[in-house]
N, C-alpha and C. Protein backbone atom coordinates (compact mmCIF):
# COMPACT_ATOMS: atom_id res chain seq x y z
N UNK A 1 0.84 -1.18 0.00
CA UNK A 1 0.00 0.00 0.00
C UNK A 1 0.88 1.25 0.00
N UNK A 2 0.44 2.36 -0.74
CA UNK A 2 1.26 3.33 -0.57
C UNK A 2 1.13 4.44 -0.15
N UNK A 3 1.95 4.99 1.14
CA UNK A 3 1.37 6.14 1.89
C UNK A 3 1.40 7.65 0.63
N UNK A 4 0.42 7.99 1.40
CA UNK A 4 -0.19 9.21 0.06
C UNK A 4 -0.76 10.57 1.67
N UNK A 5 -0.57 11.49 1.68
CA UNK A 5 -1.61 12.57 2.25
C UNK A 5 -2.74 12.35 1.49
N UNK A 6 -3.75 12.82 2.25
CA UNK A 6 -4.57 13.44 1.83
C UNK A 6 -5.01 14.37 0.65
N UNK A 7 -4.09 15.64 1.16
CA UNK A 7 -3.52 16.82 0.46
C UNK A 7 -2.90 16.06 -0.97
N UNK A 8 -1.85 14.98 -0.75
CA UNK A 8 -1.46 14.92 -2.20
C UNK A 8 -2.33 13.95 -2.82
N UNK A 9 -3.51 13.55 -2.37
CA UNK A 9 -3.90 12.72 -3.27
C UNK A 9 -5.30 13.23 -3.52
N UNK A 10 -5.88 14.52 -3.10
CA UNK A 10 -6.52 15.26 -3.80
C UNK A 10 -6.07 16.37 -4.78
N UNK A 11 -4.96 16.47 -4.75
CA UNK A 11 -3.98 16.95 -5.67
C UNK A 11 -3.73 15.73 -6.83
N UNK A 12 -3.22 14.97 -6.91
CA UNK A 12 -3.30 14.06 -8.08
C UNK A 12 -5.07 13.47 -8.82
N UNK A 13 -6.25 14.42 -8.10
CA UNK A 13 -7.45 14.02 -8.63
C UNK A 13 -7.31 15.49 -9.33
N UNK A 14 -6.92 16.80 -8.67
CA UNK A 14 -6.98 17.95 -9.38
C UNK A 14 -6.21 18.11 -10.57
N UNK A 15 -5.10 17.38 -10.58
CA UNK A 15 -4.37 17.49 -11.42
C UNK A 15 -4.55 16.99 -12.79
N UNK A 16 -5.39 15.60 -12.36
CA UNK A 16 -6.10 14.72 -13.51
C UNK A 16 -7.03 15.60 -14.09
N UNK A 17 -7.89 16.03 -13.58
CA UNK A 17 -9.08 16.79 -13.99
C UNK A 17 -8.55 18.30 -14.66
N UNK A 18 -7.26 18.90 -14.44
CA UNK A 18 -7.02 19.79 -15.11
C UNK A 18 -6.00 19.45 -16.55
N UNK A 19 -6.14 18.11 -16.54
CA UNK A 19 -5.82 17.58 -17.66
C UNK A 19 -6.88 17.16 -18.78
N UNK A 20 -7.72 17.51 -18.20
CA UNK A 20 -9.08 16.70 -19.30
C UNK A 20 -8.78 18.51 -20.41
N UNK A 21 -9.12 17.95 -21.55
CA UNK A 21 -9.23 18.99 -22.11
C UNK A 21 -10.32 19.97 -22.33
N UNK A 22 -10.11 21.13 -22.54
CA UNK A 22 -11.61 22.38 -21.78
C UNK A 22 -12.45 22.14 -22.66
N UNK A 23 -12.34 21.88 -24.05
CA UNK A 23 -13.16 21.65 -24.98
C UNK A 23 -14.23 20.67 -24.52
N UNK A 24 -13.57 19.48 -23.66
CA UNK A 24 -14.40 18.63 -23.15
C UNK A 24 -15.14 18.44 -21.75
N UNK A 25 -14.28 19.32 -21.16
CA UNK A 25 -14.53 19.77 -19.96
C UNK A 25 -15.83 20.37 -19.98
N UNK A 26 -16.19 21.59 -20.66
CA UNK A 26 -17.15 22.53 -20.81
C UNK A 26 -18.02 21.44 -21.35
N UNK A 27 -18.10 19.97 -21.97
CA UNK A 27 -19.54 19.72 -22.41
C UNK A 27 -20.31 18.73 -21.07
N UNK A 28 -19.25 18.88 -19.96
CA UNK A 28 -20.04 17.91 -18.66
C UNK A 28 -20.73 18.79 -18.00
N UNK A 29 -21.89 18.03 -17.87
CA UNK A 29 -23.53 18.88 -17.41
C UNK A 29 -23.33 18.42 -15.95
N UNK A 30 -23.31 19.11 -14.97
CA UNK A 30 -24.24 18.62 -13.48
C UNK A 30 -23.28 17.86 -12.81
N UNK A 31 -21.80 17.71 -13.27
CA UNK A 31 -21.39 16.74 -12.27
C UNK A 31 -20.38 17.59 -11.04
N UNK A 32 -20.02 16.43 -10.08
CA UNK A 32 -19.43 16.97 -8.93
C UNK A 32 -18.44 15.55 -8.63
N UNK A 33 -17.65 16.08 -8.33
CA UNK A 33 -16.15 14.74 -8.18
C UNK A 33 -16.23 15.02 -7.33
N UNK A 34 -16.29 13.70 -6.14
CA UNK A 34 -15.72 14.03 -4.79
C UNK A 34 -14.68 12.64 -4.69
N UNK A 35 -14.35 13.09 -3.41
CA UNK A 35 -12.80 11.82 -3.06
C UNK A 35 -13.63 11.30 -1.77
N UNK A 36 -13.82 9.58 -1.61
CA UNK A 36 -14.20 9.22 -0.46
C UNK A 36 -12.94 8.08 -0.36
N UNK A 37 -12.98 7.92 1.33
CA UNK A 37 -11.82 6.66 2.10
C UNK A 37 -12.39 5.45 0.81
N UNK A 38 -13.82 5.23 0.53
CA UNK A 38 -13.71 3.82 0.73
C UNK A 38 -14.91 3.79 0.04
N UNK A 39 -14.73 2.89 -1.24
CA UNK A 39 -16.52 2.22 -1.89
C UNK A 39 -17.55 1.84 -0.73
N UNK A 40 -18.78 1.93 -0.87
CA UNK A 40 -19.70 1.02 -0.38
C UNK A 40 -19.90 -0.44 -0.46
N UNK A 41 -19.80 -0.85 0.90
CA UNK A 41 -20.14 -2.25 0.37
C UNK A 41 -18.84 -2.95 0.41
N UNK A 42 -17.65 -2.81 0.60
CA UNK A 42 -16.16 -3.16 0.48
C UNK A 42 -15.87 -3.44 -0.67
N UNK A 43 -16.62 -2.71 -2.15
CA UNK A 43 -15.80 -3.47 -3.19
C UNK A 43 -14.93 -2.81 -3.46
N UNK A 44 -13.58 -2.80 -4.20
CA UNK A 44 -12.16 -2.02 -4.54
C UNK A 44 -12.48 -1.71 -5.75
N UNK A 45 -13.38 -0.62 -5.97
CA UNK A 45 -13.28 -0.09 -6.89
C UNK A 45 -12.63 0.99 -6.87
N UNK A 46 -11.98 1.97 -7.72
CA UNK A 46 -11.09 2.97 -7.76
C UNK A 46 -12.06 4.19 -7.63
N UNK A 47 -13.20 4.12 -8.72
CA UNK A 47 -13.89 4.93 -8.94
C UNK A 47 -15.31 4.57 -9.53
N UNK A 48 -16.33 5.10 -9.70
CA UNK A 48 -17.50 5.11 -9.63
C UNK A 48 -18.31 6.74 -10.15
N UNK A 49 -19.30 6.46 -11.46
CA UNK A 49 -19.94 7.64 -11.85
C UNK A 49 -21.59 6.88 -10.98
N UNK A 50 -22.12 8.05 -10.83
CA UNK A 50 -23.04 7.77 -10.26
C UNK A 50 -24.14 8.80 -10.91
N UNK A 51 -25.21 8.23 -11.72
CA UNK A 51 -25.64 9.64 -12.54
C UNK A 51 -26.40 9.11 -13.39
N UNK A 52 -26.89 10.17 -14.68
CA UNK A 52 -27.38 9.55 -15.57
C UNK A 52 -26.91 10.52 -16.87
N UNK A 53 -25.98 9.28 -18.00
CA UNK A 53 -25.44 9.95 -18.70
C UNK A 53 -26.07 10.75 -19.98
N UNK A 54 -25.36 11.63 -20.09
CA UNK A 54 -25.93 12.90 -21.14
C UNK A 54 -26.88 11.60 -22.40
N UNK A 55 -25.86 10.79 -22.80
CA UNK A 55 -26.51 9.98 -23.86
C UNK A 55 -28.23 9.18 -23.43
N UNK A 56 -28.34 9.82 -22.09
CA UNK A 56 -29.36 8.80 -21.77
C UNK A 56 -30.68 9.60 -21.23
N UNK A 57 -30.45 11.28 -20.99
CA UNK A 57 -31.34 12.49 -20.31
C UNK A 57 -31.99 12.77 -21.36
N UNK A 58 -33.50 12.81 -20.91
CA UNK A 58 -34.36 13.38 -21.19
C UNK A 58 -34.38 14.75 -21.55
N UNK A 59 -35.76 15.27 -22.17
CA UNK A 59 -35.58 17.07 -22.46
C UNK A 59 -36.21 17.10 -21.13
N UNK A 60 -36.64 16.74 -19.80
CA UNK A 60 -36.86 17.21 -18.94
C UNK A 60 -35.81 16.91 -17.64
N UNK A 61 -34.82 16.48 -17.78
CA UNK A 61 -33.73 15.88 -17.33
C UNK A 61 -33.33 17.40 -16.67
N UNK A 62 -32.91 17.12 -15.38
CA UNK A 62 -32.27 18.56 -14.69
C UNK A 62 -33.22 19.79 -14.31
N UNK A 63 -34.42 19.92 -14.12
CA UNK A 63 -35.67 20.52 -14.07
C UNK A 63 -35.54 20.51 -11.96
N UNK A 64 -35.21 19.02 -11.66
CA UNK A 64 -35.02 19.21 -10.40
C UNK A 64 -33.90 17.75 -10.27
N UNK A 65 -33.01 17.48 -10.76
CA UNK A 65 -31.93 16.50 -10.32
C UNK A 65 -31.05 17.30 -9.90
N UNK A 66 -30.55 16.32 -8.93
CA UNK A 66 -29.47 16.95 -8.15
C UNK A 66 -27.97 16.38 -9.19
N UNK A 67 -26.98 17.15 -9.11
CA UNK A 67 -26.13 16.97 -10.05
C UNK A 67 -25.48 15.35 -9.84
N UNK A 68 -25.14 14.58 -11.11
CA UNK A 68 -24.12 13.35 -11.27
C UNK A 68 -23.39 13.44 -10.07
N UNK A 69 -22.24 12.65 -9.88
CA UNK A 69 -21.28 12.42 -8.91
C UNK A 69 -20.12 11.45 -9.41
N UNK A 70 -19.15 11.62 -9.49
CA UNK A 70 -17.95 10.74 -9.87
C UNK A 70 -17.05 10.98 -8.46
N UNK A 71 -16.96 9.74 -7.89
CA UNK A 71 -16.57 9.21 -6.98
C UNK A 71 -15.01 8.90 -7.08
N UNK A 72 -13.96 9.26 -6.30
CA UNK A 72 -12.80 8.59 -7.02
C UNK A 72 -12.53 8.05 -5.46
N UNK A 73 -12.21 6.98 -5.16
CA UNK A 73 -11.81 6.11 -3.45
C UNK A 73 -10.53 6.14 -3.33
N UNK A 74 -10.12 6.85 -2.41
CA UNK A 74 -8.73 7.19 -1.93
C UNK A 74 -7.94 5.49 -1.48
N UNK A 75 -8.91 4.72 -0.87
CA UNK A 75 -7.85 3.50 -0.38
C UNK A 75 -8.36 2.47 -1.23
N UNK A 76 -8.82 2.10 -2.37
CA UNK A 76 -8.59 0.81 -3.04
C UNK A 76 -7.26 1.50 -4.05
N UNK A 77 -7.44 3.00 -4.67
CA UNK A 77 -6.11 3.06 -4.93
C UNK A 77 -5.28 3.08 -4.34
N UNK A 78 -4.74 3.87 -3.32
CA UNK A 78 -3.60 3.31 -2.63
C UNK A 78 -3.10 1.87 -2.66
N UNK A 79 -3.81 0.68 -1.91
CA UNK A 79 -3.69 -0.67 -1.90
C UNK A 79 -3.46 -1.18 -3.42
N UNK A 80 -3.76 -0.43 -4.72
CA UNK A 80 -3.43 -1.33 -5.86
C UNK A 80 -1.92 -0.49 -6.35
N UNK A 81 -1.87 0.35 -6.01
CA UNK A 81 -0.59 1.01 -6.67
C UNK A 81 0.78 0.29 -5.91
N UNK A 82 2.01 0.54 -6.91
CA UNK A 82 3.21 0.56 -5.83
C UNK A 82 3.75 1.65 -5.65
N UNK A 83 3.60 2.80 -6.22
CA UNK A 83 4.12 3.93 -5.54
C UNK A 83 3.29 5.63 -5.87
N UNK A 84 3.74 6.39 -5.52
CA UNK A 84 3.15 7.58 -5.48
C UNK A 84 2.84 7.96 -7.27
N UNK A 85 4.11 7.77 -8.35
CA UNK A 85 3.59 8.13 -9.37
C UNK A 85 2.48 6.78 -10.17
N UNK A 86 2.45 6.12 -9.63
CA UNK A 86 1.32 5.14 -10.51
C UNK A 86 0.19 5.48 -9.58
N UNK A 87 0.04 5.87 -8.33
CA UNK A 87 -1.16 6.59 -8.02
C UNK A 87 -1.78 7.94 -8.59
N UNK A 88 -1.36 8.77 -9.38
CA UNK A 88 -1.51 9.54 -9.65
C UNK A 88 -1.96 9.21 -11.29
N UNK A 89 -0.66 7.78 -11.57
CA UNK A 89 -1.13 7.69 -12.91
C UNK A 89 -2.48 6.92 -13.35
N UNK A 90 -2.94 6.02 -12.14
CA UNK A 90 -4.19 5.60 -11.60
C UNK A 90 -5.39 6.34 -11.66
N UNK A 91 -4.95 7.81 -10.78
CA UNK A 91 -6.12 8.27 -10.71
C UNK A 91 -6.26 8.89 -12.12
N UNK A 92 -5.99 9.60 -12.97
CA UNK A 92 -6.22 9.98 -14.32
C UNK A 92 -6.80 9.24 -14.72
N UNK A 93 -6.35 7.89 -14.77
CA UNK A 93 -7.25 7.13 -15.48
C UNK A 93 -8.57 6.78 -14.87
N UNK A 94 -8.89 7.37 -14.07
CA UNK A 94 -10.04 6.47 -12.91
C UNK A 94 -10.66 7.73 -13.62
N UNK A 95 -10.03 8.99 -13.35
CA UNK A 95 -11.04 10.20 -13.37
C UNK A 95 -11.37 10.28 -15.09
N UNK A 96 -10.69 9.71 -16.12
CA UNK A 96 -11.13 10.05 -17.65
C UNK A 96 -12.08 8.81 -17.80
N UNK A 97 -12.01 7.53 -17.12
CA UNK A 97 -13.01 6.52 -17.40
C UNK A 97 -14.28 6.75 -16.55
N UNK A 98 -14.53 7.63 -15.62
CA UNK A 98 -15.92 7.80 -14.99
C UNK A 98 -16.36 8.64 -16.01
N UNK A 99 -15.84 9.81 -16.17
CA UNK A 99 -16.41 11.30 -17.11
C UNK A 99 -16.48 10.30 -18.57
N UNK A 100 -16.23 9.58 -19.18
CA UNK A 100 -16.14 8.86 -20.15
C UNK A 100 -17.73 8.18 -19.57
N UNK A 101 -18.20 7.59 -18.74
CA UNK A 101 -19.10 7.03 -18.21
C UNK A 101 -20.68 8.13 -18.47
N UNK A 102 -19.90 9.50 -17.98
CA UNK A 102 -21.09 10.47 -17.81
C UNK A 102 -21.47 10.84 -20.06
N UNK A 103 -20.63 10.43 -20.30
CA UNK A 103 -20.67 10.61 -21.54
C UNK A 103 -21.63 9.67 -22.46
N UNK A 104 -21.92 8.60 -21.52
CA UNK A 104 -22.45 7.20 -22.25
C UNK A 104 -21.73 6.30 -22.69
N UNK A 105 -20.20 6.41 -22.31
CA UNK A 105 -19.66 5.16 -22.82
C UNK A 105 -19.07 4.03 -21.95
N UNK A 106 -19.43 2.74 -22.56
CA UNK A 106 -19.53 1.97 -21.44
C UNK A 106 -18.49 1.14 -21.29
N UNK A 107 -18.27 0.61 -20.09
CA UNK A 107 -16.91 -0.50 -19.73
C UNK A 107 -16.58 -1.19 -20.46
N UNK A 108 -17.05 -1.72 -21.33
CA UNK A 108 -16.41 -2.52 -22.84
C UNK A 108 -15.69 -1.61 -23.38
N UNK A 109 -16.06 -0.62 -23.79
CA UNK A 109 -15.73 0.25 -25.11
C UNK A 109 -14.36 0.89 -23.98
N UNK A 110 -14.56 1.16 -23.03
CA UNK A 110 -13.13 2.11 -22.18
C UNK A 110 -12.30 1.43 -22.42
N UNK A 111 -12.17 -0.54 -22.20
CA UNK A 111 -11.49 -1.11 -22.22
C UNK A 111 -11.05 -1.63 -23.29
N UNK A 112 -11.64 -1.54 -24.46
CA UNK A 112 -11.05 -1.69 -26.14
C UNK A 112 -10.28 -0.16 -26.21
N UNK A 113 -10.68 0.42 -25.44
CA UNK A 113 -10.09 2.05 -25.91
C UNK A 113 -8.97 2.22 -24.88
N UNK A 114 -8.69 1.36 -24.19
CA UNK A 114 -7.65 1.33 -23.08
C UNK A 114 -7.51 2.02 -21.59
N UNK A 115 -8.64 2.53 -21.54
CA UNK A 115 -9.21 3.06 -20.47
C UNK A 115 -10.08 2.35 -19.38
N UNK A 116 -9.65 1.00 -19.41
CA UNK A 116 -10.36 0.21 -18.41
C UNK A 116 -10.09 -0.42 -16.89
């Protein structure tokens, strides 16, 4: 497992996310990234969109929903990485395959596209 702050490992989610490009940035509707210890339920997942993707909203969609959520779990990454830069290089990928999620595209296709 690899010790990480806090501080730096909400820094390696900011950092990911200021890597997405603005072009694409600007077309995500309603969402909110937060960092939790730990999935529900004990599964090790890295990350988790929680939402309903643009490919899938209604024209009355957002009238009263509360915004998406992309989840990124501070300790199943830790426990899969071996060190500080594959955590970071982890989370990028955790954070472009959820927003990839809010987009409509699904775990097959991330993982033919190498994002899985």
């Amino acid at each position: 497992m690899v010790e990480m702050s806090d501080e730096d490992f909400e820094t390696a989610v900011d950092d990911a996310l200021d890597a997405i490009p603005e072009q694409l940035l600007a077309m995500v509707d309603n969402v909110v990234v937060l960092i939790e210890a730990e999935p529900e339920g004990g599964e090790d997942l890295l990350g988790l969109y929680d939402g309903v993707a643009l490919t899938d909203r209604g024209s009355d969609w957002g009238m009263v929903d509360l915004p998406d959520r992309i989840f990124i779990y501070r300790g199943p990454t830790l426990r899969h990485c071996d060190d500080a830069d594959h955590v970071r290089e982890e989370v990028a990928i955790t954070v472009v395959h959820e927003i990839a999620h809010h987009f409509g595209i699904d775990d097959e296709r991330l993982h033919a596209l190498g994002w899985g």
